[in-house]
N, C-alpha and C. Protein backbone atom coordinates (compact mmCIF):
# COMPACT_ATOMS: atom_id res chain seq x y z
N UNK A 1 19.25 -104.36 95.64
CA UNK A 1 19.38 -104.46 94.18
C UNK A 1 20.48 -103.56 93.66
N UNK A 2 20.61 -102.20 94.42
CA UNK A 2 21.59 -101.52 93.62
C UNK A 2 23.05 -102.22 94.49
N UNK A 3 23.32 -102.53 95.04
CA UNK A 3 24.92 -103.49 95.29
C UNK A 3 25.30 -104.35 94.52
N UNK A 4 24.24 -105.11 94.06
CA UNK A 4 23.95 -106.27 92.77
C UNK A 4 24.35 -105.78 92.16
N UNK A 5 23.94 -104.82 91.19
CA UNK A 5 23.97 -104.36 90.07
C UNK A 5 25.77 -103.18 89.89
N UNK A 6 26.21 -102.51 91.21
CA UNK A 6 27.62 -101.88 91.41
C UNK A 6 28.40 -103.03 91.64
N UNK A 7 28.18 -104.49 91.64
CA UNK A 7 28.98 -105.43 92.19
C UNK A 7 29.52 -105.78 90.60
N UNK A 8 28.29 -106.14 90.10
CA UNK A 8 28.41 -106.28 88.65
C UNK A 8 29.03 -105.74 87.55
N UNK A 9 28.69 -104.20 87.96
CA UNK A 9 29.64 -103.13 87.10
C UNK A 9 31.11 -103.37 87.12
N UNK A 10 31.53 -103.54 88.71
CA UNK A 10 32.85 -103.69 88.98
C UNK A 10 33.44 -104.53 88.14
N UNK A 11 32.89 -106.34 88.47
CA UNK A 11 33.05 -107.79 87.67
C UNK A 11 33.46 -106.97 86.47
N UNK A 12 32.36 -106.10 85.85
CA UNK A 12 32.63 -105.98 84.35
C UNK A 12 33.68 -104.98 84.02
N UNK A 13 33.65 -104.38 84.74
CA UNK A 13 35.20 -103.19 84.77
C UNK A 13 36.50 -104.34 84.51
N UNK A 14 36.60 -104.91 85.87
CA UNK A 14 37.73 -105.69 85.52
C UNK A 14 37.97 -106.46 84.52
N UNK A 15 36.92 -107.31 84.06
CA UNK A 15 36.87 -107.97 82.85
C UNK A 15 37.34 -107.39 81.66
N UNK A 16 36.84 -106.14 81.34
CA UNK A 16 37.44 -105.38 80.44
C UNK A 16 38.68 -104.91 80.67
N UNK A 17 39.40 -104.45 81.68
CA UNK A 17 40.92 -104.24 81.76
C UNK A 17 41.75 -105.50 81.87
N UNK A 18 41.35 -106.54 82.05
CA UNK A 18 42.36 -107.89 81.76
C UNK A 18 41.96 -108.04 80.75
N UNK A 19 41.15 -107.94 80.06
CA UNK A 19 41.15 -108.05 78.31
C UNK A 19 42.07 -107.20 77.73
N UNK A 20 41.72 -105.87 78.18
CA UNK A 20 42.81 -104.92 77.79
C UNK A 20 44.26 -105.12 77.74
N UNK A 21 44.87 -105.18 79.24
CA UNK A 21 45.96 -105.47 79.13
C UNK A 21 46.89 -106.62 78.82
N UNK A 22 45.84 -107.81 78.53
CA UNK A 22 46.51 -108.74 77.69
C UNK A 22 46.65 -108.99 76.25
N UNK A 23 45.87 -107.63 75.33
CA UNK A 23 45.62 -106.87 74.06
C UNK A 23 46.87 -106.28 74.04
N UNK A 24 46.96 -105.58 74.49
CA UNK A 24 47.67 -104.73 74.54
C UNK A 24 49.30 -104.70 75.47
N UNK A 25 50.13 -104.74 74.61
CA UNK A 25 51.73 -105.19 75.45
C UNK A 25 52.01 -103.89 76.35
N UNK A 26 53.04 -103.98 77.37
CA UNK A 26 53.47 -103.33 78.03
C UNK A 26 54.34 -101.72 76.95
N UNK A 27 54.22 -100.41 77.50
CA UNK A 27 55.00 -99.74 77.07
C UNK A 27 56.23 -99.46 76.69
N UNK A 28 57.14 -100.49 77.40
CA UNK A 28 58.26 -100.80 77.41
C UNK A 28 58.87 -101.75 76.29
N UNK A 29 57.65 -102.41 76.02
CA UNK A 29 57.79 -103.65 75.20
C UNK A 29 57.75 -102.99 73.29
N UNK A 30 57.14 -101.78 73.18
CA UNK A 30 56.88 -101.46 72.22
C UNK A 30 57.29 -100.24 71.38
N UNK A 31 58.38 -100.71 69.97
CA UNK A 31 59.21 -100.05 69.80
C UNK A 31 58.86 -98.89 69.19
N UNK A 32 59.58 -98.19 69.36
CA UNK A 32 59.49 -95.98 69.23
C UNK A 32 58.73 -95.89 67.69
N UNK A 33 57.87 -95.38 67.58
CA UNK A 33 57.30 -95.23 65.97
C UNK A 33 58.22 -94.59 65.23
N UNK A 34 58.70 -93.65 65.94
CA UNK A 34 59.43 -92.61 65.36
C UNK A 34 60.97 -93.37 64.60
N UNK A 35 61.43 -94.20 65.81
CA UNK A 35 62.60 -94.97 65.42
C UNK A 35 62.45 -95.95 64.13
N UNK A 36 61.15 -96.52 64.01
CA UNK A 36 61.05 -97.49 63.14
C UNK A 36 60.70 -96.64 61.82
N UNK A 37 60.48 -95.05 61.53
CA UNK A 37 60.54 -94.48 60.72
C UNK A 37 61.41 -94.09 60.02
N UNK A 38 62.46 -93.98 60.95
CA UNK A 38 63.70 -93.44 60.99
C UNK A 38 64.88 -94.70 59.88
N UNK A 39 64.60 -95.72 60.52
CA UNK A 39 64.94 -96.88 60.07
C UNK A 39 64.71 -97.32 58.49
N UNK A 40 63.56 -97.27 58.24
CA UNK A 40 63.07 -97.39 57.40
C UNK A 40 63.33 -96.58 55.67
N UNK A 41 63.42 -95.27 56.63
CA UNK A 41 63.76 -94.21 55.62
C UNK A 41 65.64 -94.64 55.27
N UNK A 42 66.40 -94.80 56.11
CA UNK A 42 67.22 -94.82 56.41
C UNK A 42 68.00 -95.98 55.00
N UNK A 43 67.37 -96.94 55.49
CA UNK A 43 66.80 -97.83 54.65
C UNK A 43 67.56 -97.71 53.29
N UNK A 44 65.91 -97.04 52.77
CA UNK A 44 65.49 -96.73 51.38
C UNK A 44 66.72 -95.75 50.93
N UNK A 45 67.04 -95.29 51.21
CA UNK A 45 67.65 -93.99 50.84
C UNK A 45 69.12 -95.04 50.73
N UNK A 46 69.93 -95.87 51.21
CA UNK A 46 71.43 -96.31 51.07
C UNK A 46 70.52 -97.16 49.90
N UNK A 47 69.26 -97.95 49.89
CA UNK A 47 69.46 -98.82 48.27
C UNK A 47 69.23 -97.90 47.23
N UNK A 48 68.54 -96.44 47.36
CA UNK A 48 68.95 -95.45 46.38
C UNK A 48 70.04 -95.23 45.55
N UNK A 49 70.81 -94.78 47.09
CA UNK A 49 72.44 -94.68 46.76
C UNK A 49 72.96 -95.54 46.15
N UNK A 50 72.63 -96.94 46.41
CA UNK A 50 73.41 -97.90 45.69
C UNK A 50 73.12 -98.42 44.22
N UNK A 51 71.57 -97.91 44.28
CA UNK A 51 71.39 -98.08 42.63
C UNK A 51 72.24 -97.26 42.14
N UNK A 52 71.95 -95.51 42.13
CA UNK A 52 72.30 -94.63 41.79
C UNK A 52 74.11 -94.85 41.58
N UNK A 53 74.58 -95.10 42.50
CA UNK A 53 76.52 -95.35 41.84
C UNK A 53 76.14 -96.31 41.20
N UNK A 54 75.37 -97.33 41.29
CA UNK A 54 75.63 -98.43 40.11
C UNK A 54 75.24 -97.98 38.78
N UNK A 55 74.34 -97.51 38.66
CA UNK A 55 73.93 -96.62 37.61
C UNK A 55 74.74 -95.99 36.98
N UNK A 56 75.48 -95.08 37.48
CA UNK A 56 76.55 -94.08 36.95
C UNK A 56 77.59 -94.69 36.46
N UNK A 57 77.95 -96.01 37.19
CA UNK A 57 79.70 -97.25 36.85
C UNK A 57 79.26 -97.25 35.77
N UNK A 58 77.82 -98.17 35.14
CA UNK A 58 76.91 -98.68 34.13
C UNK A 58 77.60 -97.36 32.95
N UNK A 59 76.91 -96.65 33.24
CA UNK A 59 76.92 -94.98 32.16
C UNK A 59 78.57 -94.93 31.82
N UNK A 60 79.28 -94.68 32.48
CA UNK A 60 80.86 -94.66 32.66
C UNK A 60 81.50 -95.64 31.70
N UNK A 61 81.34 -97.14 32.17
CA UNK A 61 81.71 -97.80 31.09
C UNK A 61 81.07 -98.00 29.97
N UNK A 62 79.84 -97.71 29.58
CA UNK A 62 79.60 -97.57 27.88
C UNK A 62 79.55 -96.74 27.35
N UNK A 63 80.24 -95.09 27.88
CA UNK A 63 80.88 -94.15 27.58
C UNK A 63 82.35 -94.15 26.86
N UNK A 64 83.37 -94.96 27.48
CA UNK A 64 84.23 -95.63 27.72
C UNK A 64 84.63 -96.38 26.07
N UNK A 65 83.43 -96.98 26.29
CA UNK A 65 83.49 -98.16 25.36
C UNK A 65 83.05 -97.66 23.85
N UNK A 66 82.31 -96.32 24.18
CA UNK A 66 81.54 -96.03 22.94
C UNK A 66 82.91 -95.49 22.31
N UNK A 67 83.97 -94.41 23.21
CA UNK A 67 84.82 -94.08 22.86
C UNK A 67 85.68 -94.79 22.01
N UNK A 68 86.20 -96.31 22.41
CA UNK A 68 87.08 -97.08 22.25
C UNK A 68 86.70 -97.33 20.80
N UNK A 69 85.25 -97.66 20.51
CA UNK A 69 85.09 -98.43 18.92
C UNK A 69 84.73 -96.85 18.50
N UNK A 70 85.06 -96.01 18.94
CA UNK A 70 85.01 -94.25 17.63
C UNK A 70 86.73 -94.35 18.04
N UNK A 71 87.47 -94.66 18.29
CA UNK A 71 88.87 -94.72 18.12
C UNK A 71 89.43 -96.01 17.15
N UNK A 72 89.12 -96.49 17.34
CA UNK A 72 89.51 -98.41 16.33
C UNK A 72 88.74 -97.66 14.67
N UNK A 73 87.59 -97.21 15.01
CA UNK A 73 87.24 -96.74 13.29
C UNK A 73 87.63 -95.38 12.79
N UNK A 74 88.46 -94.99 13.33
CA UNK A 74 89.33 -94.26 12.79
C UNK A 74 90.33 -94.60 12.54
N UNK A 75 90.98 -95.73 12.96
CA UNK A 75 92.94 -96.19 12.97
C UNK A 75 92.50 -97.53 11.95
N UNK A 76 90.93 -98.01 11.76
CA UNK A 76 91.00 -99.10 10.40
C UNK A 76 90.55 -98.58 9.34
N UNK A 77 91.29 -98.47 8.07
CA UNK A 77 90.85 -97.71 6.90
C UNK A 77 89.61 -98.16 6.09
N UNK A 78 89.33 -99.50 5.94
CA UNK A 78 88.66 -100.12 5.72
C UNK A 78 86.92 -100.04 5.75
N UNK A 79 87.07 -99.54 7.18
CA UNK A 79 85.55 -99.12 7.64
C UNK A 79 85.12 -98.44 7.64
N UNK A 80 83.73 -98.23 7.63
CA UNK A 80 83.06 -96.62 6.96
C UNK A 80 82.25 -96.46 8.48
N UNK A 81 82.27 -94.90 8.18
CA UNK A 81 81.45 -94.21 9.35
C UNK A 81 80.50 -94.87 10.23
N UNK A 82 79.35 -95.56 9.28
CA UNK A 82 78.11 -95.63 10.12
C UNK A 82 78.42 -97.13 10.53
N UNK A 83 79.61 -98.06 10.69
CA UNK A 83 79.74 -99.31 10.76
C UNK A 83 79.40 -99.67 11.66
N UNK A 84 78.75 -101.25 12.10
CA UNK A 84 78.34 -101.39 13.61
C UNK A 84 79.18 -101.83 14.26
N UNK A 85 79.01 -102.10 15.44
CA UNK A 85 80.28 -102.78 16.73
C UNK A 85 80.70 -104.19 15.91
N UNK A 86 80.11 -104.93 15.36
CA UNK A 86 80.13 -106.21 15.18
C UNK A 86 81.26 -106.28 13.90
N UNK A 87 80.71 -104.64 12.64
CA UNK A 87 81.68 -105.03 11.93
C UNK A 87 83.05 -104.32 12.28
N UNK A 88 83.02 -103.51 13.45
CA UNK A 88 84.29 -102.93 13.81
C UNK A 88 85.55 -103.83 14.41
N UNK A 89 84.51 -104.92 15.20
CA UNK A 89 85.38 -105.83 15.69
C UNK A 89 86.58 -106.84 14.67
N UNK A 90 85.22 -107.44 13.63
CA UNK A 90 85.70 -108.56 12.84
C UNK A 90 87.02 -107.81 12.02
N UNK A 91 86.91 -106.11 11.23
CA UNK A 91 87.44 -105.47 10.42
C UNK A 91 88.77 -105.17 11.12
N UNK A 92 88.80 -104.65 12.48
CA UNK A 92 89.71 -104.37 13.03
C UNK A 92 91.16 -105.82 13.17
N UNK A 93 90.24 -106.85 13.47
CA UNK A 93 90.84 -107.88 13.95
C UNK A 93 91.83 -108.56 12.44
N UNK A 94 90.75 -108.34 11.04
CA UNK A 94 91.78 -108.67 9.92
C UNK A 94 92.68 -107.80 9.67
N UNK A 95 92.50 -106.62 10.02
CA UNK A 95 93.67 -105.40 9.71
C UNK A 95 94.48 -105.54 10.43
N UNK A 96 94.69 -106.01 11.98
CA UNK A 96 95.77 -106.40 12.15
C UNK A 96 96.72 -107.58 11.63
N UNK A 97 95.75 -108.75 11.17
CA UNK A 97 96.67 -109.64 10.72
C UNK A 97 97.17 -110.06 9.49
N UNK A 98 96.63 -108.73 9.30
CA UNK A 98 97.69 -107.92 7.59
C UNK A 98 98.71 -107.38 7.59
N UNK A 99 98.82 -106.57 9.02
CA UNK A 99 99.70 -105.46 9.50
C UNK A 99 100.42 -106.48 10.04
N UNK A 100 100.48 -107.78 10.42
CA UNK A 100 101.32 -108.81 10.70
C UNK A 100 101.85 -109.54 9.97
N UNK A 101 100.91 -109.94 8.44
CA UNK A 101 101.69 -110.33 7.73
C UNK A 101 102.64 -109.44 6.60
N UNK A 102 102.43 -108.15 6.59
CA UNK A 102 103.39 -107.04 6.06
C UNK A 102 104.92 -107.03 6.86
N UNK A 103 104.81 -106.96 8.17
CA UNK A 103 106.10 -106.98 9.06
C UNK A 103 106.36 -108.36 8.65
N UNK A 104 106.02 -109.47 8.74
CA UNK A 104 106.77 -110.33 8.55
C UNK A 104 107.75 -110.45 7.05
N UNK A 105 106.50 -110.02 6.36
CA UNK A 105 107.40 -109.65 4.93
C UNK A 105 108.71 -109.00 4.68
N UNK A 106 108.58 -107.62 5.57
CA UNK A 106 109.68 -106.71 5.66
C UNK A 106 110.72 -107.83 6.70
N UNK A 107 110.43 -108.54 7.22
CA UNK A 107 111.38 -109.22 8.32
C UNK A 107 112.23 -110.21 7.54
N UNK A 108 111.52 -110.65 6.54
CA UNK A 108 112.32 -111.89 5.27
C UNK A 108 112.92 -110.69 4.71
N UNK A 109 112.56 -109.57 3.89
CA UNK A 109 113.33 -109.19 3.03
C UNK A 109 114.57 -108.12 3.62
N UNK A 110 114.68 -107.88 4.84
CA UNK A 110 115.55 -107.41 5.67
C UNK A 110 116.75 -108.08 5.67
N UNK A 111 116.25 -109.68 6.45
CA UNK A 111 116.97 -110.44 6.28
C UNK A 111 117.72 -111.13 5.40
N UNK A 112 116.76 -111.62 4.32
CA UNK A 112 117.96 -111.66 2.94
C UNK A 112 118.35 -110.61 2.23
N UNK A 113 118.10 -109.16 2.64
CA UNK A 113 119.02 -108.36 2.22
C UNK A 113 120.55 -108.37 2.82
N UNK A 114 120.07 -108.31 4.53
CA UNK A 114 121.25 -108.30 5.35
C UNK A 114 122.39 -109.37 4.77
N UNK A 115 121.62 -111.01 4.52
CA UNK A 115 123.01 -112.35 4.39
C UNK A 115 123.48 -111.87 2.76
N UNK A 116 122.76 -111.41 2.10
CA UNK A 116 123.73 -111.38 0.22
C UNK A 116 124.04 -110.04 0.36
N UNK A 117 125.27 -109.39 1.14
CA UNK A 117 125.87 -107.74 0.37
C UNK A 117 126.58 -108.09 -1.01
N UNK A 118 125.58 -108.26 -2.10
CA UNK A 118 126.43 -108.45 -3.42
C UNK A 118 126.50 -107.53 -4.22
N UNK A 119 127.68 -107.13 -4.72
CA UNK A 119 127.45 -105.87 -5.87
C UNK A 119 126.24 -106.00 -7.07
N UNK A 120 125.68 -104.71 -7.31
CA UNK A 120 124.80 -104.83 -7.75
C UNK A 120 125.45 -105.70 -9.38
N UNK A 121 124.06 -106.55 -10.04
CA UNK A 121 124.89 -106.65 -11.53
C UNK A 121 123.82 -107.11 -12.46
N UNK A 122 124.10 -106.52 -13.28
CA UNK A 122 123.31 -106.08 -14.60
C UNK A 122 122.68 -107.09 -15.19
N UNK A 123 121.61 -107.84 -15.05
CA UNK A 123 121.22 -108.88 -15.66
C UNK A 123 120.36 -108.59 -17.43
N UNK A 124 119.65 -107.72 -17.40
CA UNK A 124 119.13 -107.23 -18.53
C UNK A 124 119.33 -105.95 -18.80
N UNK A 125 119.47 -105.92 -20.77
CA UNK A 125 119.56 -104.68 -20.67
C UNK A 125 118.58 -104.48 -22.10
N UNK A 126 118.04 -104.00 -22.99
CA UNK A 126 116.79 -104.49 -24.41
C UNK A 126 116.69 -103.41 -24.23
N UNK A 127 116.57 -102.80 -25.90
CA UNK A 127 115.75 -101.86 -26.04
C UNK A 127 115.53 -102.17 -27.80
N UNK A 128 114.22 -101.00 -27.89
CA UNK A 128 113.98 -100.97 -29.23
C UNK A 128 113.26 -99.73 -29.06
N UNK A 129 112.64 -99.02 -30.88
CA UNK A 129 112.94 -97.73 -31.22
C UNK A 129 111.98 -97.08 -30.44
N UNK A 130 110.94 -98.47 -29.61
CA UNK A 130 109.73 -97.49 -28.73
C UNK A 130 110.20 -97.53 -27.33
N UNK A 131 110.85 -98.49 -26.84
CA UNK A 131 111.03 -98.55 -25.13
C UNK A 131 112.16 -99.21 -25.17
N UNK A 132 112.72 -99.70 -23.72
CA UNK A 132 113.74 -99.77 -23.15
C UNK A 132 113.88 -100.28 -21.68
N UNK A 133 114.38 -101.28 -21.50
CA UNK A 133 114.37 -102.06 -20.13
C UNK A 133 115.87 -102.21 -19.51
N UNK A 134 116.31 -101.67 -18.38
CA UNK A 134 117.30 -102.14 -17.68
C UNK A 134 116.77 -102.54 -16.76
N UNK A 135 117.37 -103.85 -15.44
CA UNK A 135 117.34 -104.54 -14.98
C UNK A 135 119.09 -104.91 -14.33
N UNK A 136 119.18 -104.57 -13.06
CA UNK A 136 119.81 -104.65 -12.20
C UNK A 136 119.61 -105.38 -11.01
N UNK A 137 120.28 -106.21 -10.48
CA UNK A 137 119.97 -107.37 -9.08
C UNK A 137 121.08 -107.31 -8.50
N UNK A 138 120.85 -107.05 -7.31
CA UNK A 138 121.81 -106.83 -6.01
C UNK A 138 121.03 -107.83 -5.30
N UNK A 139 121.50 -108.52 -4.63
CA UNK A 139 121.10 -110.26 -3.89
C UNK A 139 120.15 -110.67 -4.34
N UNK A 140 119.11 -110.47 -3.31
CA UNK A 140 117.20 -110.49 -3.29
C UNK A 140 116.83 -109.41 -3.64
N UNK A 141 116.87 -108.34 -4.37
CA UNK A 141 116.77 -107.46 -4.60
C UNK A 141 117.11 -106.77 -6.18
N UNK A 142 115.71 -106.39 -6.90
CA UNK A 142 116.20 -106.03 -8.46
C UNK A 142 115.68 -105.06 -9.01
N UNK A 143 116.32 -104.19 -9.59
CA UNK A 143 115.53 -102.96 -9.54
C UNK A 143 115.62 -102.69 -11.47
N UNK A 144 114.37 -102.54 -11.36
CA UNK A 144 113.78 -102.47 -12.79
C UNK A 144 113.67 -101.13 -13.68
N UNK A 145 114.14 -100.66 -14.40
CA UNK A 145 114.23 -99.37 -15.34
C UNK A 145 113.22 -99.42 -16.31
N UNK A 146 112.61 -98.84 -17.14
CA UNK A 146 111.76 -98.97 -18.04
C UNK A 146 111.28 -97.93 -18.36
N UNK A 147 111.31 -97.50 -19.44
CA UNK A 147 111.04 -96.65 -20.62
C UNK A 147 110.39 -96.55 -21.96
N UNK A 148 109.96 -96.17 -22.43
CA UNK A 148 108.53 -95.79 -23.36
C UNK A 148 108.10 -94.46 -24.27
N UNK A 149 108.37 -94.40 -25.17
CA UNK A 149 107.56 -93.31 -25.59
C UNK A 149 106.49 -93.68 -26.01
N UNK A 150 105.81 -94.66 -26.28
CA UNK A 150 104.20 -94.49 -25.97
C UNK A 150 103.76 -94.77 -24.93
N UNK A 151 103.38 -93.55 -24.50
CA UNK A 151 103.32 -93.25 -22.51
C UNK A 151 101.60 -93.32 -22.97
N UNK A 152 101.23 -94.73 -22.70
CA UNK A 152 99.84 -94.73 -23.07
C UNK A 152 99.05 -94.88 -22.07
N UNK A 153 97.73 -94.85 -21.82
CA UNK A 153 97.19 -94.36 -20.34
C UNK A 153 97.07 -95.92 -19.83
N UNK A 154 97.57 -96.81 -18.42
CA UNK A 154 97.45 -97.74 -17.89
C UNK A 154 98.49 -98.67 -17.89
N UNK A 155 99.79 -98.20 -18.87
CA UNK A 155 100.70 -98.27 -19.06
C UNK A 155 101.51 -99.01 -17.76
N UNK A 156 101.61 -97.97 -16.64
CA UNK A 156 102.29 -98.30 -15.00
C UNK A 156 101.68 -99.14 -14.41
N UNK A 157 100.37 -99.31 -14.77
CA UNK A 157 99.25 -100.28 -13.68
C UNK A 157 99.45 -101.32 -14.44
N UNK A 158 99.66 -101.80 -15.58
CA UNK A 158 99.95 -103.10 -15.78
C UNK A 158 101.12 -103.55 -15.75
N UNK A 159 102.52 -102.66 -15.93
CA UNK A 159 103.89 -103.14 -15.31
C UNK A 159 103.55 -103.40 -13.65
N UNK A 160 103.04 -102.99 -13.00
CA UNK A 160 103.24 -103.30 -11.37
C UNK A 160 102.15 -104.52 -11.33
N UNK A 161 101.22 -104.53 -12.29
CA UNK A 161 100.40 -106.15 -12.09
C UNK A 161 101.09 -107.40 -12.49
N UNK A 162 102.17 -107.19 -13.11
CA UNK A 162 103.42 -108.12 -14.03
C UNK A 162 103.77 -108.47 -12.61
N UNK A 163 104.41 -108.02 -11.51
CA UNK A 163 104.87 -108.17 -10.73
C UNK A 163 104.03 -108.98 -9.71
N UNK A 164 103.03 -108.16 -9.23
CA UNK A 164 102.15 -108.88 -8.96
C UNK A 164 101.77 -110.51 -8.96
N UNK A 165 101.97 -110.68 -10.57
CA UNK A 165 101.75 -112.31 -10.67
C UNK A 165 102.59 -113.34 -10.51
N UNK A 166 103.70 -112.29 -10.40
CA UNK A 166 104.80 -113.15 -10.38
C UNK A 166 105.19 -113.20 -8.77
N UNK A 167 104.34 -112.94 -7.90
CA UNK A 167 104.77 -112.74 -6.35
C UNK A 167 105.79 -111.95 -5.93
N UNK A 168 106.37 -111.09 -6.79
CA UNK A 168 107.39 -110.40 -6.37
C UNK A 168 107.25 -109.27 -5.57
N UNK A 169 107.73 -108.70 -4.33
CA UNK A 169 106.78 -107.80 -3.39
C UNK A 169 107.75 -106.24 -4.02
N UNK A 170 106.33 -105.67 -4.34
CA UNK A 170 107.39 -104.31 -4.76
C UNK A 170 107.41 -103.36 -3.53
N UNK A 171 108.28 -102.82 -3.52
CA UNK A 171 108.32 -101.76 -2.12
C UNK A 171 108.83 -100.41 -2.74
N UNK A 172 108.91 -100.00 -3.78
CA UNK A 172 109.27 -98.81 -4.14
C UNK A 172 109.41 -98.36 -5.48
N UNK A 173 108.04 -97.86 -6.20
CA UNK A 173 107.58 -97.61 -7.97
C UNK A 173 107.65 -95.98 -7.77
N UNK A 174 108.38 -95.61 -8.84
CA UNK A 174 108.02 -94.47 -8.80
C UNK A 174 107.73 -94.32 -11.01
N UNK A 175 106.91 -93.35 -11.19
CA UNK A 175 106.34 -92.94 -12.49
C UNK A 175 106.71 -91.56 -12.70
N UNK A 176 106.95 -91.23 -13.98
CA UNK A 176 107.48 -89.85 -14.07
C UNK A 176 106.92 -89.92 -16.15
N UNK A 177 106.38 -88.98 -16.47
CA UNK A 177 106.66 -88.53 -17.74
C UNK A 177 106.76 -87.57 -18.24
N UNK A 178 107.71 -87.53 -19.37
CA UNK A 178 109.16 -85.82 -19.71
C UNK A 178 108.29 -86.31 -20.85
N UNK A 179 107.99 -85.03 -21.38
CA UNK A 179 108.10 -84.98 -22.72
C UNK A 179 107.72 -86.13 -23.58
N UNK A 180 106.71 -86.70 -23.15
CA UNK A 180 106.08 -87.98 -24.11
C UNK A 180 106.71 -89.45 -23.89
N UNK A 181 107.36 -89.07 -23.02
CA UNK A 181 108.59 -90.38 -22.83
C UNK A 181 107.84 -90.65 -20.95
N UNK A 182 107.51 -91.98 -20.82
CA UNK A 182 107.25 -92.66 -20.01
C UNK A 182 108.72 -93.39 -19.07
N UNK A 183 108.56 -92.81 -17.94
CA UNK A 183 109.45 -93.80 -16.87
C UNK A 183 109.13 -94.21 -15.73
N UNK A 184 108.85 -96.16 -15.50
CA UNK A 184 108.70 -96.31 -14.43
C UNK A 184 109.46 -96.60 -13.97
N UNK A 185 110.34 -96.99 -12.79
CA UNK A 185 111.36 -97.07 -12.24
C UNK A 185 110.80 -98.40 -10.68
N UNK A 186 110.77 -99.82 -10.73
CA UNK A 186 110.57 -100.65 -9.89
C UNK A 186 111.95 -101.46 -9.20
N UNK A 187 111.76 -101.10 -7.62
CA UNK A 187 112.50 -101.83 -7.11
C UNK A 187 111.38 -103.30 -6.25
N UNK A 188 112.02 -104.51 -6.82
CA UNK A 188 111.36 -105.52 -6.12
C UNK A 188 111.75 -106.59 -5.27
N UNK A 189 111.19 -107.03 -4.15
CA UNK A 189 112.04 -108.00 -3.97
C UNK A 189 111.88 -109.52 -4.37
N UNK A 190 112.88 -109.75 -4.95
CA UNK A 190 112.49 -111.43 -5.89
C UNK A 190 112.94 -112.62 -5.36
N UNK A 191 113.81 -112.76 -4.10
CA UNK A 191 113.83 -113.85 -3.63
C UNK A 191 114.72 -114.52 -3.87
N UNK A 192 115.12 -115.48 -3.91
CA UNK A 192 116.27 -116.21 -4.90
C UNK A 192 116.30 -116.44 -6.55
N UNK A 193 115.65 -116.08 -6.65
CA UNK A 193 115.27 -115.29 -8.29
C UNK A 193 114.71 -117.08 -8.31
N UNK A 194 114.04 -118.26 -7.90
CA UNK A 194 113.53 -119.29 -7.78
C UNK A 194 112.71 -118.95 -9.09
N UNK A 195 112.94 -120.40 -10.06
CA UNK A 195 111.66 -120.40 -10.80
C UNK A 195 111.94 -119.36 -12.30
N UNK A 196 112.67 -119.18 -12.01
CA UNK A 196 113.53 -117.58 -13.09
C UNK A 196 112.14 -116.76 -12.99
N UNK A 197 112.22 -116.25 -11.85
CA UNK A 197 111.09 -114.80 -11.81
C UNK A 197 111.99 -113.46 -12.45
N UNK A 198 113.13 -113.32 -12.50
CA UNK A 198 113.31 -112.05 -13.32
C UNK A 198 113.31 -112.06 -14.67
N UNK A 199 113.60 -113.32 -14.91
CA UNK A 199 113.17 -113.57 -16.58
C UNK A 199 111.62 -113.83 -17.20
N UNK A 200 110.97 -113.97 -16.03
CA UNK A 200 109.19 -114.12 -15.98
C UNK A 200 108.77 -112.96 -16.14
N UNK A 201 109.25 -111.78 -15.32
CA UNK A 201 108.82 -110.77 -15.19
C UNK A 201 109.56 -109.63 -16.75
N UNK A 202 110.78 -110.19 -17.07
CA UNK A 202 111.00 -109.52 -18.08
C UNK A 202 110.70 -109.79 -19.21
N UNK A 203 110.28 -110.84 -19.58
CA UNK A 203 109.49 -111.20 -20.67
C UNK A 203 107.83 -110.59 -20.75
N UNK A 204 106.87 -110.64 -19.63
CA UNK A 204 106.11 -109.83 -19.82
C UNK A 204 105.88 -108.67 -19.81
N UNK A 205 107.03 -107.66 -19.14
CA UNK A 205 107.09 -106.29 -19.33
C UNK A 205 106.99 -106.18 -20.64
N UNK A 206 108.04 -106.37 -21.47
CA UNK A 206 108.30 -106.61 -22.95
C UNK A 206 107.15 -106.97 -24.13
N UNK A 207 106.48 -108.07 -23.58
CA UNK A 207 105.36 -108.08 -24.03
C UNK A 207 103.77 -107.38 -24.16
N UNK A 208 104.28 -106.18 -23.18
CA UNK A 208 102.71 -105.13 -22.33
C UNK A 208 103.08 -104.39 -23.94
């Protein structure tokens, strides 16, 4: 009985180690814990890195950018301090194509200054016991005298709105008053005097 029973033990020994070792892979077969830690960490740490610079590019350019629209609202007069991106854009974008249509202006009146070198010549000259208008035109170009002793307040702002209506582009008013006596002094440019704008414009001076 006891051979039976050590025969049996054996059977069952082996049984359990071919269970075993077909559970269980060869040593060779099974990779380093340590390595696959290693790996792992290894890993994690470069998609760190790579958030992290992406992160910082991110920060960089809307640094960048924050700069750019606190530079544009300072160089457009138009816009006030607390303005948002949206109205910095639209504001910026009409101020330039003001600042484009000003140069072009100066580019016509350059030019028909440059083709007429004509001596200047005296087209008007009126006065009476309160004011006084001379009026001089050299090509495209006419430069207006005017005088007043009732130097009354708004006086200059409605001679330069005369002009105004009449499209004439002024580029150089100057105001001065001596002694109760009013002088504005307008140079404008009128164009081919088309339409008799210096006689438009001198009839309503006259009439202010």
């Amino acid at each position: 009985m006891k051979k039976e029973g050590e025969e049996d033990d054996r059977d069952l020994s082996k049984l359990i180690l071919a269970d075993t070792a077909s559970a269980i892979p060869p040593l060779s077969q099974q990779p380093p814990p340590m390595a696959e830690g290693i790996a792992d960490f290894t890993s994690t740490s470069r998609k760190r890195t790579r958030t992290e610079a992406g992160q910082e590019t991110e920060r960089g350019r809307r640094e960048k950018m924050s700069d750019m629209y606190a530079l544009l609202q300072t160089m457009v007069p138009t816009l006030f301090p607390k303005a948002t991106r949206v109205k910095i854009i639209s504001e910026t974008a009409e101020y330039i194509k003001e600042l484009e249509r000003r140069r072009d202006r100066l580019e016509e009146m350059k030019k028909s200054i440059g083709a007429v070198a004509a001596t200047p010549i005296l087209v008007s000259q009126c006065s009476n016991p309160d004011s006084s208008l001379r009026v001089t035109v050299s090509g495209n170009v006419a430069f207006f005298g005017i005088q007043s002793v009732r130097a009354r307040r708004g006086l200059a702002t409605q001679v330069i709105m005369v002009f105004e209506k009449h499209e004439a582009q002024v580029f150089a008013a100057n105001v001065a008053v001596n002694h109760g006596l009013l002088m504005v002094t307008v140079t404008a440019f009128v164009g081919n005097n088309g339409d008799g704008v210096i006689d438009k414009i001198i009839r309503d001076i006259r009439n202010l």
